[in-house]
N, C-alpha and C. Protein backbone atom coordinates (compact mmCIF):
# COMPACT_ATOMS: atom_id res chain seq x y z
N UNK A 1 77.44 165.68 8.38
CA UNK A 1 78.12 165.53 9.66
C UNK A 1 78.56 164.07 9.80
N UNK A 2 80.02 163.81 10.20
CA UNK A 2 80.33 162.36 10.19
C UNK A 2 79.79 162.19 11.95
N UNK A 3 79.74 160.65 11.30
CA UNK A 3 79.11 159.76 12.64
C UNK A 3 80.23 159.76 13.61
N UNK A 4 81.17 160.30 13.91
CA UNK A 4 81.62 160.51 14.97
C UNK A 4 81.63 161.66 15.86
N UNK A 5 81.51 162.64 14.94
CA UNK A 5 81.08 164.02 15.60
C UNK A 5 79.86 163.81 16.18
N UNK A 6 78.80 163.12 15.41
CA UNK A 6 76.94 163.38 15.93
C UNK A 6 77.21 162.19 17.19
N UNK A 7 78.33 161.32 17.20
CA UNK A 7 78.20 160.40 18.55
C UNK A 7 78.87 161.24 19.64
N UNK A 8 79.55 162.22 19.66
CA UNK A 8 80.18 163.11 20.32
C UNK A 8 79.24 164.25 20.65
N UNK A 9 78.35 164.87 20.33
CA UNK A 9 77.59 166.07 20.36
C UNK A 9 76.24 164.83 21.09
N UNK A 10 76.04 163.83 21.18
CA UNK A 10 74.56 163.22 21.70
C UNK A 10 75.54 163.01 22.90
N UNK A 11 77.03 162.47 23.01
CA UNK A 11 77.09 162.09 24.70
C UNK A 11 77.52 163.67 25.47
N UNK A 12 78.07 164.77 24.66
CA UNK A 12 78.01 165.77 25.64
C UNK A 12 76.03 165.98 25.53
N UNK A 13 75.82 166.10 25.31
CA UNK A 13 74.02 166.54 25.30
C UNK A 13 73.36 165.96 26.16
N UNK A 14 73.92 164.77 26.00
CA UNK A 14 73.20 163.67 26.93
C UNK A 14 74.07 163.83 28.57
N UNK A 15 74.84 163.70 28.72
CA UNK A 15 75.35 164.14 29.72
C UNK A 15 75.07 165.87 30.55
N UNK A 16 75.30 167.02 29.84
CA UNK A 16 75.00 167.95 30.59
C UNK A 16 73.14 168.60 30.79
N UNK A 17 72.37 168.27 29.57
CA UNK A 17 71.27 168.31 29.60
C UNK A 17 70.31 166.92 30.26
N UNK A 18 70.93 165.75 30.50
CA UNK A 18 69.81 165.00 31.34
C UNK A 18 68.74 164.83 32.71
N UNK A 19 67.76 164.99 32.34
CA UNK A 19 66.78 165.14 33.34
C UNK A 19 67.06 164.38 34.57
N UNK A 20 67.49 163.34 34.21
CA UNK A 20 67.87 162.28 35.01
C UNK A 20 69.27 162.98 36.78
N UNK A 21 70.12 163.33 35.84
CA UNK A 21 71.18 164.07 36.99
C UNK A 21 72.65 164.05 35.76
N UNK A 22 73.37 164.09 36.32
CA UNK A 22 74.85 163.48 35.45
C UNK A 22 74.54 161.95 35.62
N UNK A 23 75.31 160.91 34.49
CA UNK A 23 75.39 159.93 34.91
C UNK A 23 76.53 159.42 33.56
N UNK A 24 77.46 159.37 34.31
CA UNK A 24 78.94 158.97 33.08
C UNK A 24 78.76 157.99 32.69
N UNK A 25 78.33 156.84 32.66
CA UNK A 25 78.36 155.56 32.80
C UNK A 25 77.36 155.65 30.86
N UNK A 26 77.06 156.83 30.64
CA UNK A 26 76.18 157.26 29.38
C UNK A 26 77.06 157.38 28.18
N UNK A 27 78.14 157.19 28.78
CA UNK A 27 79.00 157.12 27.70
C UNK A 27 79.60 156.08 26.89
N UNK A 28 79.50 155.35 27.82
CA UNK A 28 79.90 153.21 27.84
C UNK A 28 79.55 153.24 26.18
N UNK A 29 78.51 153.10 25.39
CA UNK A 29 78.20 152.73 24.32
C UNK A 29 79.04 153.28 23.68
N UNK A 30 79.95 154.69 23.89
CA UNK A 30 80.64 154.89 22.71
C UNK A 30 82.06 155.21 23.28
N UNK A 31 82.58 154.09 23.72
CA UNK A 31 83.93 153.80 24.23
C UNK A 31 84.40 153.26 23.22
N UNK A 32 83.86 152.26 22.58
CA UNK A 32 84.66 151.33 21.64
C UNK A 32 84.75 152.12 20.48
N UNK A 33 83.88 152.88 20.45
CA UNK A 33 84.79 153.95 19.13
C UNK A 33 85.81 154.95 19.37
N UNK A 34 86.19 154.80 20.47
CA UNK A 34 87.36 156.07 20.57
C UNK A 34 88.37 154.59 20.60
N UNK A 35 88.31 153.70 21.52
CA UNK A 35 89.40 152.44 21.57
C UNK A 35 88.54 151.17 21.31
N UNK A 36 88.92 150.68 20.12
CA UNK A 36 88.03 149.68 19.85
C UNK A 36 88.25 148.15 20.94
N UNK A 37 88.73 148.19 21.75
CA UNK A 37 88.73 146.75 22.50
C UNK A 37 87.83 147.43 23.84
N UNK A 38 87.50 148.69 24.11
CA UNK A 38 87.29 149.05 25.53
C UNK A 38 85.54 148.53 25.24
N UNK A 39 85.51 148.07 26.50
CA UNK A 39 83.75 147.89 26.62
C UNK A 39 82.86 149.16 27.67
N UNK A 40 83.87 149.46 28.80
CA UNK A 40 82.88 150.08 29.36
C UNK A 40 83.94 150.65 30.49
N UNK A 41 83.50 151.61 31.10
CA UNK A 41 84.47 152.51 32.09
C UNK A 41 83.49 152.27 33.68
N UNK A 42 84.12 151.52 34.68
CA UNK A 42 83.40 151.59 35.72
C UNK A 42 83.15 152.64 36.80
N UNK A 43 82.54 153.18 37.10
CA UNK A 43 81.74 154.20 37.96
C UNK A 43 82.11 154.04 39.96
N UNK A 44 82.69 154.80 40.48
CA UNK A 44 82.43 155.02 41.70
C UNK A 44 81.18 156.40 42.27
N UNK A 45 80.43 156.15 42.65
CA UNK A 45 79.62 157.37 43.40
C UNK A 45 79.67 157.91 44.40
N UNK A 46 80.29 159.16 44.63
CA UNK A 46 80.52 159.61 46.28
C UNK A 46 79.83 160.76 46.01
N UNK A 47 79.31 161.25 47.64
CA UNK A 47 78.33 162.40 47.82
C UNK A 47 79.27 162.96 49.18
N UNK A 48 79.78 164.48 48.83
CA UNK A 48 80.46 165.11 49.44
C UNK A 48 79.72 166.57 50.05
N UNK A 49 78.93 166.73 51.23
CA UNK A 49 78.27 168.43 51.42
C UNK A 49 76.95 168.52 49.91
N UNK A 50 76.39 167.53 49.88
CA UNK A 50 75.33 167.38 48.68
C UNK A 50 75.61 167.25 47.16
N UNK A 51 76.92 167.86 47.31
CA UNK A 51 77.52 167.68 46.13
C UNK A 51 77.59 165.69 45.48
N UNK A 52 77.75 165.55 44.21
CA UNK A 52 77.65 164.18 43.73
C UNK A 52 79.32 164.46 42.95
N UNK A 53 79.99 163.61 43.21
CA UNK A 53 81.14 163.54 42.78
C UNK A 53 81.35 161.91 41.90
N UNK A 54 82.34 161.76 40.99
CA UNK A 54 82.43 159.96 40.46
C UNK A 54 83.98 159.58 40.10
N UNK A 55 84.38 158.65 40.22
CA UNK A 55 85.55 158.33 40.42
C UNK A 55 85.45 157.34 38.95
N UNK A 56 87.20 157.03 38.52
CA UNK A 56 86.74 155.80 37.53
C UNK A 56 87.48 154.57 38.60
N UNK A 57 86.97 153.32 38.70
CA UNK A 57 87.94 152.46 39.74
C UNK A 57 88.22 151.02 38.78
N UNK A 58 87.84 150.97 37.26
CA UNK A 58 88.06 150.00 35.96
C UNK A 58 87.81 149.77 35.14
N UNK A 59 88.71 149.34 34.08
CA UNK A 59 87.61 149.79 32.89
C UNK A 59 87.85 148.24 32.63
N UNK A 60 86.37 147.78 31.60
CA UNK A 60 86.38 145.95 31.19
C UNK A 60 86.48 146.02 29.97
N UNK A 61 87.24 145.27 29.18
CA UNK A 61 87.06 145.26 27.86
C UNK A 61 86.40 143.97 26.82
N UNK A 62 86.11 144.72 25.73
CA UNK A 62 85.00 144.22 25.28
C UNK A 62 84.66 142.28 25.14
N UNK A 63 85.51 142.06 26.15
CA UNK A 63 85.71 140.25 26.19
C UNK A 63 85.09 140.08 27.53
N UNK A 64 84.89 140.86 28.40
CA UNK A 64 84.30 140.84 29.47
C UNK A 64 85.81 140.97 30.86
N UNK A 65 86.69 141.20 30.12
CA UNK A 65 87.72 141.44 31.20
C UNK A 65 87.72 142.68 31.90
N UNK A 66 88.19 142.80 33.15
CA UNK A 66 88.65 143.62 34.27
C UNK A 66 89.51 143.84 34.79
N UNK A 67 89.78 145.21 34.57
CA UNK A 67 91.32 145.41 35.27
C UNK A 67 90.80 146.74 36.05
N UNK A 68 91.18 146.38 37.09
CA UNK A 68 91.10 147.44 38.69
C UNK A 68 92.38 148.80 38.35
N UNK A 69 91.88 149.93 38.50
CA UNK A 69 92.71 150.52 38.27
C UNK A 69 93.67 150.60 39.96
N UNK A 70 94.93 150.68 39.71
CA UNK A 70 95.94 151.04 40.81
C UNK A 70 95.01 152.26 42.25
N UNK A 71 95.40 153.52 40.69
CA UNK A 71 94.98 154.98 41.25
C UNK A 71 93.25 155.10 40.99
N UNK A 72 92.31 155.91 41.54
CA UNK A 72 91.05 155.82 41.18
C UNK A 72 91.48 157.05 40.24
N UNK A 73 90.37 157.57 39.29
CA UNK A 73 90.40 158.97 38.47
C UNK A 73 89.05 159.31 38.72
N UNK A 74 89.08 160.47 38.88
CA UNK A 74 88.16 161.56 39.20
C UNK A 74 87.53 161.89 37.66
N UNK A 75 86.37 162.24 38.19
CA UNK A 75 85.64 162.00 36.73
C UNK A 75 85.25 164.02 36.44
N UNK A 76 85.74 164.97 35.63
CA UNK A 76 85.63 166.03 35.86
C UNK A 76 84.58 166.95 34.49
């Protein structure tokens, strides 16, 4: 199995099976292998009727820069 598939099968795993709740932000470590300059995707948290919903509102790249996105994206 190449190391990109087994990094792909641990963040869906890790994401729908965590004890913890959802938490996207679990994915950060393997951003830079899909785009090698990205460092990390920033997280909004809203709670709608109990429901937990997440927005993306920037992503920083791996120099420590920030760019605010315009539009937020819904994290689905």
């Amino acid at each position: 199995m190449s190391p990109f598939i087994r990094d792909v099968i641990v963040v869906v795993a890790v994401l729908r099976c965590s004890l913890l709740g959802y938490d996207p932000a679990l994915v950060n470590p393997y951003l830079p292998k899909v785009l090698e300059n990205l460092g990390a995707v920033v997280y909004e948290e809203l709670e709608n009727e109990g429901q937990t919903f997440f927005n993306i509102t920037s992503v920083v790249s791996s120099h420590g820069e920030q760019l605010m996105l315009k539009q937020v994206s819904d994290v689905k």
